[in-house]
C-alpha atoms as a PDB file:
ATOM      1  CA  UNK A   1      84.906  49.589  43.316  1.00  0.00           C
ATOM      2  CA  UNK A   2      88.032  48.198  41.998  1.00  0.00           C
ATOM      3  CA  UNK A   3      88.419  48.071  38.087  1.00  0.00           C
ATOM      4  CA  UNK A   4      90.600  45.656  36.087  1.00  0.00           C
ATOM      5  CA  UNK A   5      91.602  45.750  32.244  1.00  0.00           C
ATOM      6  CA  UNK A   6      93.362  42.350  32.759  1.00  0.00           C
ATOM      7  CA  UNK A   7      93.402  39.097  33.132  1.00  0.00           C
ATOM      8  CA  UNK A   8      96.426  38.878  35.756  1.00  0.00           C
ATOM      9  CA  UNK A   9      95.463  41.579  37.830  1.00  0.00           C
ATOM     10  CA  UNK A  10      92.170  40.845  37.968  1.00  0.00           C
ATOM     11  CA  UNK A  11      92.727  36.999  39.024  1.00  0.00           C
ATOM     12  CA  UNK A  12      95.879  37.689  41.670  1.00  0.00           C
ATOM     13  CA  UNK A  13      93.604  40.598  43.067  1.00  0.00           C
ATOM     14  CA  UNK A  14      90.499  37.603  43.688  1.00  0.00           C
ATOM     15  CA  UNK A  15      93.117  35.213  45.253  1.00  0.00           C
ATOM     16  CA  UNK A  16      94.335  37.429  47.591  1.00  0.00           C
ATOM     17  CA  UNK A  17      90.457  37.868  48.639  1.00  0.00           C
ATOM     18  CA  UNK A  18      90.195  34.365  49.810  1.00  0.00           C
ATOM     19  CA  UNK A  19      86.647  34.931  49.153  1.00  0.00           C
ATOM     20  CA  UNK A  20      83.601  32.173  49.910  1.00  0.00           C
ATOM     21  CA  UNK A  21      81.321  32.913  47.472  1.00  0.00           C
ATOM     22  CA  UNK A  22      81.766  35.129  44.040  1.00  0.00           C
ATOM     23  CA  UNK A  23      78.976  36.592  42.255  1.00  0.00           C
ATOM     24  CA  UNK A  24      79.269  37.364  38.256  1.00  0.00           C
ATOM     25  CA  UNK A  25      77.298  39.628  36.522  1.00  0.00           C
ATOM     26  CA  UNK A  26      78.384  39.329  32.405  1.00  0.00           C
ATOM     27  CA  UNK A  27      77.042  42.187  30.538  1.00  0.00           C
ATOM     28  CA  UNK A  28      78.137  44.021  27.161  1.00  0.00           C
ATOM     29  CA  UNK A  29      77.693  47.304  29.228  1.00  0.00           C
ATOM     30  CA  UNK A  30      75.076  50.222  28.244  1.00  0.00           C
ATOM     31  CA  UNK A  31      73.664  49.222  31.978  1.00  0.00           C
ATOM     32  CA  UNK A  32      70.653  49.660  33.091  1.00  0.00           C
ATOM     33  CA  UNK A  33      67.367  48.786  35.651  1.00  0.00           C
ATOM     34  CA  UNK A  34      67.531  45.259  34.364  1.00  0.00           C
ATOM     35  CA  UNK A  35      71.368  44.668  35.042  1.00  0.00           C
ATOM     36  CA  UNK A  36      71.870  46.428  38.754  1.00  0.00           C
ATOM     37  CA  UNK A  37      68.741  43.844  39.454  1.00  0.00           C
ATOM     38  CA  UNK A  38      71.167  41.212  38.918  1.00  0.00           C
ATOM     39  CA  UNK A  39      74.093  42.999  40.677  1.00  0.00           C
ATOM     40  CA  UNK A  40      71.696  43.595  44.002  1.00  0.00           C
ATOM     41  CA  UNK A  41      70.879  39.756  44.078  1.00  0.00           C
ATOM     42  CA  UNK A  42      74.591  38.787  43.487  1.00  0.00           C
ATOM     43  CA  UNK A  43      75.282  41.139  46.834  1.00  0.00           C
ATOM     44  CA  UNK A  44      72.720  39.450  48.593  1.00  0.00           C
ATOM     45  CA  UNK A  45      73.908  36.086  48.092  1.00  0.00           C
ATOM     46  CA  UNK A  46      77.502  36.280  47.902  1.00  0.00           C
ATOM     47  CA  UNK A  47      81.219  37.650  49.993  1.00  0.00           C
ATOM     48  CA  UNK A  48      81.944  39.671  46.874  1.00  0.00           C
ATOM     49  CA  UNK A  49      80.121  40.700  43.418  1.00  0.00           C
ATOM     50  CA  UNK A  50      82.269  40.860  39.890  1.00  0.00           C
ATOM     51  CA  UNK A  51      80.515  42.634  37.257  1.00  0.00           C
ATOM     52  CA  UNK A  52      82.263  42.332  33.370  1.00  0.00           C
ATOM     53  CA  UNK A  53      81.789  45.301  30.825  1.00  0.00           C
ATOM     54  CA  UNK A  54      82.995  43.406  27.286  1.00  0.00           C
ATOM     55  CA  UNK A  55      81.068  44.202  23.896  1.00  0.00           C
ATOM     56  CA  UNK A  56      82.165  40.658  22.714  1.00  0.00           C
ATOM     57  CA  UNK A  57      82.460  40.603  18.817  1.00  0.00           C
ATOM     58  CA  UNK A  58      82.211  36.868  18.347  1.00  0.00           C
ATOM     59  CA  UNK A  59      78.131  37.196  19.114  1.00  0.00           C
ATOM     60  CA  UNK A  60      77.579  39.506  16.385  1.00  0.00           C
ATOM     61  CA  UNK A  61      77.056  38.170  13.132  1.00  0.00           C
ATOM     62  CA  UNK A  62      76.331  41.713  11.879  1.00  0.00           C
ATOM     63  CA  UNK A  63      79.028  44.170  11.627  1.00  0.00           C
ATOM     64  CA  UNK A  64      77.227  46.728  11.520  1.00  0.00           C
ATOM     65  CA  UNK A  65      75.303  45.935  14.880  1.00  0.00           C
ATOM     66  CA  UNK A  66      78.096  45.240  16.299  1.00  0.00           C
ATOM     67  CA  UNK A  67      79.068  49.058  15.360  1.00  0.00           C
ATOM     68  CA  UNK A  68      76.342  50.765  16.644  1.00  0.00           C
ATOM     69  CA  UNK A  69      76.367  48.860  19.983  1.00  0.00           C
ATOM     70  CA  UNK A  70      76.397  51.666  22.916  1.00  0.00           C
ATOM     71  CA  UNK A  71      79.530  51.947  25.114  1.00  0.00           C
ATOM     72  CA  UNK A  72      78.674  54.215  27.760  1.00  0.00           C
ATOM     73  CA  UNK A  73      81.486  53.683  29.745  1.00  0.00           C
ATOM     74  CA  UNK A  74      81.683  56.309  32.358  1.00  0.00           C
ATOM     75  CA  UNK A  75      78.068  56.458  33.185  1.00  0.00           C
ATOM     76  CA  UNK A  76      78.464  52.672  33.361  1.00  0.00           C
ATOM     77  CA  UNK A  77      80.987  52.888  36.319  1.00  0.00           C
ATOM     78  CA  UNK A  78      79.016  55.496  37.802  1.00  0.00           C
ATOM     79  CA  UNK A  79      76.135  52.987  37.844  1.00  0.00           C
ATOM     80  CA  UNK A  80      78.172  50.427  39.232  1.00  0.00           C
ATOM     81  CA  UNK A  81      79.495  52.602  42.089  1.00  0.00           C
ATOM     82  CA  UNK A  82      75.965  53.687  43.141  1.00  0.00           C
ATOM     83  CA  UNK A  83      75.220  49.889  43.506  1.00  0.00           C
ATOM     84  CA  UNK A  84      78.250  49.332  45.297  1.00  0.00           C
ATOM     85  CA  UNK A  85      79.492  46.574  42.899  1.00  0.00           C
ATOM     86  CA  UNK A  86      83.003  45.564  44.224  1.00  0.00           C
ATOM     87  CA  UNK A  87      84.603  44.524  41.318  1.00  0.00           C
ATOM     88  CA  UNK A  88      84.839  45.745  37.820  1.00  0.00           C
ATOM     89  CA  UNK A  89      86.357  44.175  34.961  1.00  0.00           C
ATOM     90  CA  UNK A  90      86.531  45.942  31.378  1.00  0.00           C
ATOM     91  CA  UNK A  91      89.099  43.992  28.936  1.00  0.00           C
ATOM     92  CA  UNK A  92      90.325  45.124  25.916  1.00  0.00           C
ATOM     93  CA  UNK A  93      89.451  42.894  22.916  1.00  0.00           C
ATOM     94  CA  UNK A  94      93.585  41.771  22.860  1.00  0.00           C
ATOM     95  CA  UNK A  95      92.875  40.277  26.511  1.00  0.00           C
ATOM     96  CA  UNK A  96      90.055  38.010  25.480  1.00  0.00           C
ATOM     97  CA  UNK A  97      91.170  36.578  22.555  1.00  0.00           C
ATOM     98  CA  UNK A  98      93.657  35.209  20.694  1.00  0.00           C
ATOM     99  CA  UNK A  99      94.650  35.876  17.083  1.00  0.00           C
ATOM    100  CA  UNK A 100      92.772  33.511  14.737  1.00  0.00           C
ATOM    101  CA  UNK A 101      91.206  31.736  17.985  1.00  0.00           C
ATOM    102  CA  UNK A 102      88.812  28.426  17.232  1.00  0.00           C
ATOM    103  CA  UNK A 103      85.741  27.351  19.461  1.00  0.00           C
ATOM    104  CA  UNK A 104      83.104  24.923  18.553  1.00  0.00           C
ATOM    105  CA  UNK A 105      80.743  23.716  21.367  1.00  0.00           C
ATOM    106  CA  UNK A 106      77.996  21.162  19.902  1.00  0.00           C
ATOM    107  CA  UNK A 107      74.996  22.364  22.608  1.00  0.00           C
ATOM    108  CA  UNK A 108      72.614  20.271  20.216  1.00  0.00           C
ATOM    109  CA  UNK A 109      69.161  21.945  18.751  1.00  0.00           C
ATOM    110  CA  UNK A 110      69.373  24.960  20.775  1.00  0.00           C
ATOM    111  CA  UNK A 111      72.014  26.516  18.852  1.00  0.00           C
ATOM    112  CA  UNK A 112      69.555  26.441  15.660  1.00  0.00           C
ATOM    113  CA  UNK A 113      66.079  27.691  17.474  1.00  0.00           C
ATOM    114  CA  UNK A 114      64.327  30.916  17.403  1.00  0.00           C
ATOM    115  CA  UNK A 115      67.611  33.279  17.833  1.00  0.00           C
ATOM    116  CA  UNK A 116      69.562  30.392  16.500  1.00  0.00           C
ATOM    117  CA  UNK A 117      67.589  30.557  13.426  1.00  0.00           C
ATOM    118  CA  UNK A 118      68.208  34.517  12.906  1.00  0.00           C
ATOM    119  CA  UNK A 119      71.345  34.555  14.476  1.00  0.00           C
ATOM    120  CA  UNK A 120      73.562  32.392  12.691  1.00  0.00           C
ATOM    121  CA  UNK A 121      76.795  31.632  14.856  1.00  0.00           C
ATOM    122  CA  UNK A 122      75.517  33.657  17.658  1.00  0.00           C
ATOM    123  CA  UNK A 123      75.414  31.056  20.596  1.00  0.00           C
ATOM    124  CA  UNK A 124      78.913  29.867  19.734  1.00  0.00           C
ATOM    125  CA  UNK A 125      79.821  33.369  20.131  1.00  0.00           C
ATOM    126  CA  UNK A 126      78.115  33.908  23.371  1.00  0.00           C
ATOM    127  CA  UNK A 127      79.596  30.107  24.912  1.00  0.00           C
ATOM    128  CA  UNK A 128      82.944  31.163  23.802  1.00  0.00           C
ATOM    129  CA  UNK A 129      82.699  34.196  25.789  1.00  0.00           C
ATOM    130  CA  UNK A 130      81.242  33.014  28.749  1.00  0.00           C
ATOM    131  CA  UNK A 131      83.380  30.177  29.346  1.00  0.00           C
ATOM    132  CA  UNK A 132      86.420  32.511  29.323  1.00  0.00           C
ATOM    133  CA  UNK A 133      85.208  34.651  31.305  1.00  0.00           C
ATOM    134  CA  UNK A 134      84.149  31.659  34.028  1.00  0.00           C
ATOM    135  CA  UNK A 135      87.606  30.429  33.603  1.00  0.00           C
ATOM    136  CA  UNK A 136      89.028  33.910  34.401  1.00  0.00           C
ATOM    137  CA  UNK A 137      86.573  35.078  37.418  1.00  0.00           C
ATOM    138  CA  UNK A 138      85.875  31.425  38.870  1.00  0.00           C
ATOM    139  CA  UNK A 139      82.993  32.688  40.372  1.00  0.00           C
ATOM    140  CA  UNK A 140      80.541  30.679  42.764  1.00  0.00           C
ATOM    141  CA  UNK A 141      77.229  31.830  40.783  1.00  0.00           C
ATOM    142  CA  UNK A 142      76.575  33.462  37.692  1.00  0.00           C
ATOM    143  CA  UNK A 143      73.642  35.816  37.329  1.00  0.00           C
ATOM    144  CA  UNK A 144      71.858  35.955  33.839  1.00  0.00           C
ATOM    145  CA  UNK A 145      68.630  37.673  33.101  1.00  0.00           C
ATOM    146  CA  UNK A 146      65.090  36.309  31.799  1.00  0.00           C
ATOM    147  CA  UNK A 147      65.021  38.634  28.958  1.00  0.00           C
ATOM    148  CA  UNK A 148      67.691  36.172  26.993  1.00  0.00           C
ATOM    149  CA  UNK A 149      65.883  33.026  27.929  1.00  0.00           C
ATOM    150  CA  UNK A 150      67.314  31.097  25.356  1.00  0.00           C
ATOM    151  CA  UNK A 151      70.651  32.511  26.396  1.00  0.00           C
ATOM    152  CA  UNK A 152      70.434  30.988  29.991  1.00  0.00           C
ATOM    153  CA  UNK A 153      69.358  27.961  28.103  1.00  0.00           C
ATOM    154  CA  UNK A 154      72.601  27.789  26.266  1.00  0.00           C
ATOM    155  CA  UNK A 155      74.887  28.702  28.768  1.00  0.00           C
ATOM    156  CA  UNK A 156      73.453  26.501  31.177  1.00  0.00           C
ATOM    157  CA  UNK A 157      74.040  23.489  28.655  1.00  0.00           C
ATOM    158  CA  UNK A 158      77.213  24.692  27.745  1.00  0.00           C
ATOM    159  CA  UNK A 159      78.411  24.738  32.100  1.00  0.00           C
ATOM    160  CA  UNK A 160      76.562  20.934  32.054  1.00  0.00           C
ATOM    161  CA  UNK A 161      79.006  19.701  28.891  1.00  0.00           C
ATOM    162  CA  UNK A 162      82.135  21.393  30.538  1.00  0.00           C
ATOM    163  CA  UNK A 163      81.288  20.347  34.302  1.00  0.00           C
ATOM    164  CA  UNK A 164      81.678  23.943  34.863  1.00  0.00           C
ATOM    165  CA  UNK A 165      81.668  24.369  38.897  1.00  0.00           C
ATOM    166  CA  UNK A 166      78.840  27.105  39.078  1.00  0.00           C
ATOM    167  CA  UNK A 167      75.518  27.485  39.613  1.00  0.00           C
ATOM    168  CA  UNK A 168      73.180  29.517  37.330  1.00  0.00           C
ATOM    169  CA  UNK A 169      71.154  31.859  38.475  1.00  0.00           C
ATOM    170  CA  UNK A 170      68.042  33.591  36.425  1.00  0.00           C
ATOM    171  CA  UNK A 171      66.576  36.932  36.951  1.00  0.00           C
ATOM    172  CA  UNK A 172      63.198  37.881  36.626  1.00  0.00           C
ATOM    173  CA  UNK A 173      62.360  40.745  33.060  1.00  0.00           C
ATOM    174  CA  UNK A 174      62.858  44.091  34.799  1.00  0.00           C
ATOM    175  CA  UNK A 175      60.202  46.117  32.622  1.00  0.00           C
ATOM    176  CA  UNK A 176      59.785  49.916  32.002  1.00  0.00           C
ATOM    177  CA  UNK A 177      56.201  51.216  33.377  1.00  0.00           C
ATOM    178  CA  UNK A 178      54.686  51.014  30.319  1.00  0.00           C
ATOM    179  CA  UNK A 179      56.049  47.080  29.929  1.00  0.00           C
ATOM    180  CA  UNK A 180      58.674  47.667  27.268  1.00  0.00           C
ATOM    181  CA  UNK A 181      61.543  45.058  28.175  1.00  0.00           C
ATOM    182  CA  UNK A 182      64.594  46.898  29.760  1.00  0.00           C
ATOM    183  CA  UNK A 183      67.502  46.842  26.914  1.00  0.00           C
ATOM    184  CA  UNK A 184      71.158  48.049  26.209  1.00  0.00           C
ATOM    185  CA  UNK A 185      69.463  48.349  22.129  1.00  0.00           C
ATOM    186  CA  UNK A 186      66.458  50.851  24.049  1.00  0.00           C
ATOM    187  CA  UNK A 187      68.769  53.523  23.338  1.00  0.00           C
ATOM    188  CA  UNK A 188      68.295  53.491  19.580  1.00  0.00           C
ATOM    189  CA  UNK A 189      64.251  53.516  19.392  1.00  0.00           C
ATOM    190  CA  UNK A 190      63.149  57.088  18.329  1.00  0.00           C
ATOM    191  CA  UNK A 191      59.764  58.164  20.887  1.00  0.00           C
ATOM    192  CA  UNK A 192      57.412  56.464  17.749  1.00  0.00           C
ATOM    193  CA  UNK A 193      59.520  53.679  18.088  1.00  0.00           C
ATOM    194  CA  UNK A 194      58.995  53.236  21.640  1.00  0.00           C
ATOM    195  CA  UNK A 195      55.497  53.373  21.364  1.00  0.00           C
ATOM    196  CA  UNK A 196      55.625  50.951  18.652  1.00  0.00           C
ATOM    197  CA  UNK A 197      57.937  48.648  20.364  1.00  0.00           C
ATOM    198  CA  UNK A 198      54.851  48.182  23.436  1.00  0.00           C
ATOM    199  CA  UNK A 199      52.983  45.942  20.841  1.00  0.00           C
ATOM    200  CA  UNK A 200      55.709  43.390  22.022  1.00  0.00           C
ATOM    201  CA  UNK A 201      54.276  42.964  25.844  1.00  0.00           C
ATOM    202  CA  UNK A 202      51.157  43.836  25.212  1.00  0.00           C
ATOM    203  CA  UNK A 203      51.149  39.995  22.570  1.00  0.00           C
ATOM    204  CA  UNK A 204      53.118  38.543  25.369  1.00  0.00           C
ATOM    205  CA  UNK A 205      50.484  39.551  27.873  1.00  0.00           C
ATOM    206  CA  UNK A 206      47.677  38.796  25.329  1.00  0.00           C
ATOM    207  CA  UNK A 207      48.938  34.948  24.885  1.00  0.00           C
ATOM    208  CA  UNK A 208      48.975  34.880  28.215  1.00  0.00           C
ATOM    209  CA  UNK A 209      45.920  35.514  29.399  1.00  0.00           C
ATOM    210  CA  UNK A 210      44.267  33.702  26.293  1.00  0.00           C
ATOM    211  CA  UNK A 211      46.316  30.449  26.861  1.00  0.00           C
ATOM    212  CA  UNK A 212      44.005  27.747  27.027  1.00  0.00           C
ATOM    213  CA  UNK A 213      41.287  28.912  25.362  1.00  0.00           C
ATOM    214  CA  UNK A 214      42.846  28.829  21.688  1.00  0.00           C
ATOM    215  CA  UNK A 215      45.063  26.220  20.640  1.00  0.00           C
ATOM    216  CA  UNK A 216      48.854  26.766  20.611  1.00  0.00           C
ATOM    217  CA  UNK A 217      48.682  27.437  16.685  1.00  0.00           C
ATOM    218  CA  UNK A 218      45.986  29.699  16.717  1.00  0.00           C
ATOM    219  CA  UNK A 219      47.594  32.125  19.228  1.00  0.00           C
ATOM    220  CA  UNK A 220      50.927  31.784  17.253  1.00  0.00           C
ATOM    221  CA  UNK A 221      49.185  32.954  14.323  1.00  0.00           C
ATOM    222  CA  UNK A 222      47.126  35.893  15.934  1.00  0.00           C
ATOM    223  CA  UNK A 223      50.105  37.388  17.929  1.00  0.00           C
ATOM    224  CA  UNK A 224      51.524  37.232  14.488  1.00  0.00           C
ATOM    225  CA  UNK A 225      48.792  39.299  12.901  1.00  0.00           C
ATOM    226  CA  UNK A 226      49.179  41.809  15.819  1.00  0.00           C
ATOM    227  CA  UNK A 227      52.819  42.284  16.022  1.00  0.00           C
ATOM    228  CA  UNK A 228      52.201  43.047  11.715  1.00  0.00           C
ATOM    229  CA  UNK A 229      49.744  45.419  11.843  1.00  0.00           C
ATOM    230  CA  UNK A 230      51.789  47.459  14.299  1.00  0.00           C
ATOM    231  CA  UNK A 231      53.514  50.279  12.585  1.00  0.00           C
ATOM    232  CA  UNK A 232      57.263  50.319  11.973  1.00  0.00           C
ATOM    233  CA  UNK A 233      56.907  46.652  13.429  1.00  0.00           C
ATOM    234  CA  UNK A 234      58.693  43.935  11.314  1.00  0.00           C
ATOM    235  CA  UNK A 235      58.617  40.932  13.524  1.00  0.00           C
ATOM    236  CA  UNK A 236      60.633  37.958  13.182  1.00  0.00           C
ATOM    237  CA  UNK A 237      58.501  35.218  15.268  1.00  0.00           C
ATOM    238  CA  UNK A 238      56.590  34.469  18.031  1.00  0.00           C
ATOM    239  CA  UNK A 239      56.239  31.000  19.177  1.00  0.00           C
ATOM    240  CA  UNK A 240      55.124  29.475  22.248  1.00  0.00           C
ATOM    241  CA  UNK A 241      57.831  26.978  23.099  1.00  0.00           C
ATOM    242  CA  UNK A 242      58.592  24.297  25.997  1.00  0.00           C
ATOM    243  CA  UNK A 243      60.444  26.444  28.368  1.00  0.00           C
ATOM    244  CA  UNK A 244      63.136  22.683  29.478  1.00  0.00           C
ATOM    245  CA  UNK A 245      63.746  22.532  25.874  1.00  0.00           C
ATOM    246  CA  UNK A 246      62.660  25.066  23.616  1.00  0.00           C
ATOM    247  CA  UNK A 247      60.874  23.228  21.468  1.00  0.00           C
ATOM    248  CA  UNK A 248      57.396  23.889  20.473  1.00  0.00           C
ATOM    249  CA  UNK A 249      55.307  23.677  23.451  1.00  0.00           C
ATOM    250  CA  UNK A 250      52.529  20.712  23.687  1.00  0.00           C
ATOM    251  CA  UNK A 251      49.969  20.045  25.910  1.00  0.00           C
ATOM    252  CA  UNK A 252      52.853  17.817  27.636  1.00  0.00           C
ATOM    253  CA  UNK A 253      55.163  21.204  28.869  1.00  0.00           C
ATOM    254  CA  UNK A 254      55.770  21.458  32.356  1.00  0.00           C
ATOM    255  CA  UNK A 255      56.501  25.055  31.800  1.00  0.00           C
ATOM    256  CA  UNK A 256      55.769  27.119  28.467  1.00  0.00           C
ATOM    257  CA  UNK A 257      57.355  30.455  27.309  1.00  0.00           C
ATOM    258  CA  UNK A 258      56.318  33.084  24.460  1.00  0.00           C
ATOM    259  CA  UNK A 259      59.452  34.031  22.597  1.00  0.00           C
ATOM    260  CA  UNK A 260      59.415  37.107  20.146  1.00  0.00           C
ATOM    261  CA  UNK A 261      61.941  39.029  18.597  1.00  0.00           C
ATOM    262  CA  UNK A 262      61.160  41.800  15.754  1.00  0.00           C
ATOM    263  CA  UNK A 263      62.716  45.289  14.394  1.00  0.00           C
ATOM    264  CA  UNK A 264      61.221  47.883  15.513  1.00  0.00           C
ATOM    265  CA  UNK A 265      62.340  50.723  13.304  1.00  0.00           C
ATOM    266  CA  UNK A 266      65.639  49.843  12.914  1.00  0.00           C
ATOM    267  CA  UNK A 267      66.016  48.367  16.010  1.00  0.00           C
ATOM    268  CA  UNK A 268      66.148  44.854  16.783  1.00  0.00           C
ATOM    269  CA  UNK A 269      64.159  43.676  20.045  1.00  0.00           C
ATOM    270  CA  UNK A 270      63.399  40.255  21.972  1.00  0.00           C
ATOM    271  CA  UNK A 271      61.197  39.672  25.227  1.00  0.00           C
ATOM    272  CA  UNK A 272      59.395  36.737  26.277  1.00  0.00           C
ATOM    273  CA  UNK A 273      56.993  36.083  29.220  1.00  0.00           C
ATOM    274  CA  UNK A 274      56.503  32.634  31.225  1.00  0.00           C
ATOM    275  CA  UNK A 275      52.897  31.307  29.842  1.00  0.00           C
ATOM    276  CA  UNK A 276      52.903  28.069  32.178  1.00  0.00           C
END
């Protein structure tokens, strides 16, 4: 696996490639099941895979998180080289951005929804970001996972409003045994905390298989009630929303998808699960 730190190398190594099809992987590192899912199906479908490693500080609206974020770095390349990812590329902060850089992207109602809501500036951090990055790599198809739904959301608006020339590709939750949703933020639950955090999937899987015999308010409020009386469990929402537009979901939604996102100790966590 070849690594890069910038820019210039990294893009005069591609074009020398003369590869047909590039597969891109964006992650903020900490890797794990959920990510080398999305660097296997990149291999499958592509001449050559780019993974990126960059905690990007734009997307954090909390210092403090931002802080705390793991940067496993080593046993992040290791990972990499076990799933014979062919390119790596790990930028310092100075080769991403500019001083005093400006980016406003107007992706509509999306922006203020669910994480939107709790996570003030967030998706302008995470377009900003991506966009360089597409701009840098070029590749043919991006790979996202399910587990930011609303992320694939925005980032798929954000290639429509640029004309961006890639196709977007999302990955199915990868899930530990028990059902806790795989996550870089895993690392911080305590072994209470991971017991706590299951009350997530098991609402998920509760709306689920209750869906159409409650109404879409009444299984709001109960998953609600559940995710409160968890210990240690503070959650933010859950709502069942229409999975084109992330609105909340009517009896008119092609598709519908449970969002949640709560602290679990002092952790925070999101998962969803396709309803419809």
């Amino acid at each position: 696996m070849k690594i890069f730190t910038t820019r210039t190398d990294l893009q005069q190594y591609l074009a020398s490639l003369n590869s047909k099809t590039i597969g891109f992987v964006p992650t903020m590192g900490a890797l794990h099941s959920g990510h080398l899912s999305l660097i296997a199906q990149a291999k499958q479908n592509n001449d050559l895979v780019v993974c990126s490693i960059f905690v990007n500080p734009t997307q954090f609206n909390d210092p403090k998180d931002l802080e705390r974020y793991p940067r496993p770095i080593e046993a992040d390349i290791d990972k990499l080289t076990t799933a014979t990812c062919d390119v790596l590329f790990n930028p310092p902060v100075t080769e991403v951005y500019d001083d005093n850089e400006q980016w406003h992207l107007n992706i509509g109602q999306l922006e203020f929804l669910l994480e939107g809501e709790f996570r003030p500036g967030h998706y302008q951090g995470v377009t900003q970001v991506v966009y360089k990055l597409l701009t840098i790599v070029k590749p043919t198809t991006l790979y996202l996972g399910q587990k930011d739904y609303q992320q694939f959301m925005v980032v798929s608006r954000m290639v429509d409003l640029l004309n961006l020339p890639v196709k977007m590709v999302m990955s199915p939750i990868e899930r530990e045994p028990e059902g806790l949703a795989m996550s870089s933020r895993n690392i911080h639950l305590s072994a209470d905390d991971r017991l706590h955090a299951l009350v997530l999937s098991r609402t998920l899987n509760w709306a689920k298989e209750n869906f159409g015999s409650k109404a879409i308010f009444e299984l709001e409020q109960e998953a609600m009630e559940r995710l409160q009386t968890e210990p240690s469990v503070t959650p933010e929402y859950f709502e069942l929303a229409d999975g084109k537009t992330l609105l909340p979901a009517n009896e008119n939604s092609q598709t519908i998808v449970a969002l949640t996102a709560a602290k679990v100790g002092k952790t925070r966590l999101i998962d969803n699960m396709i309803i419809k």
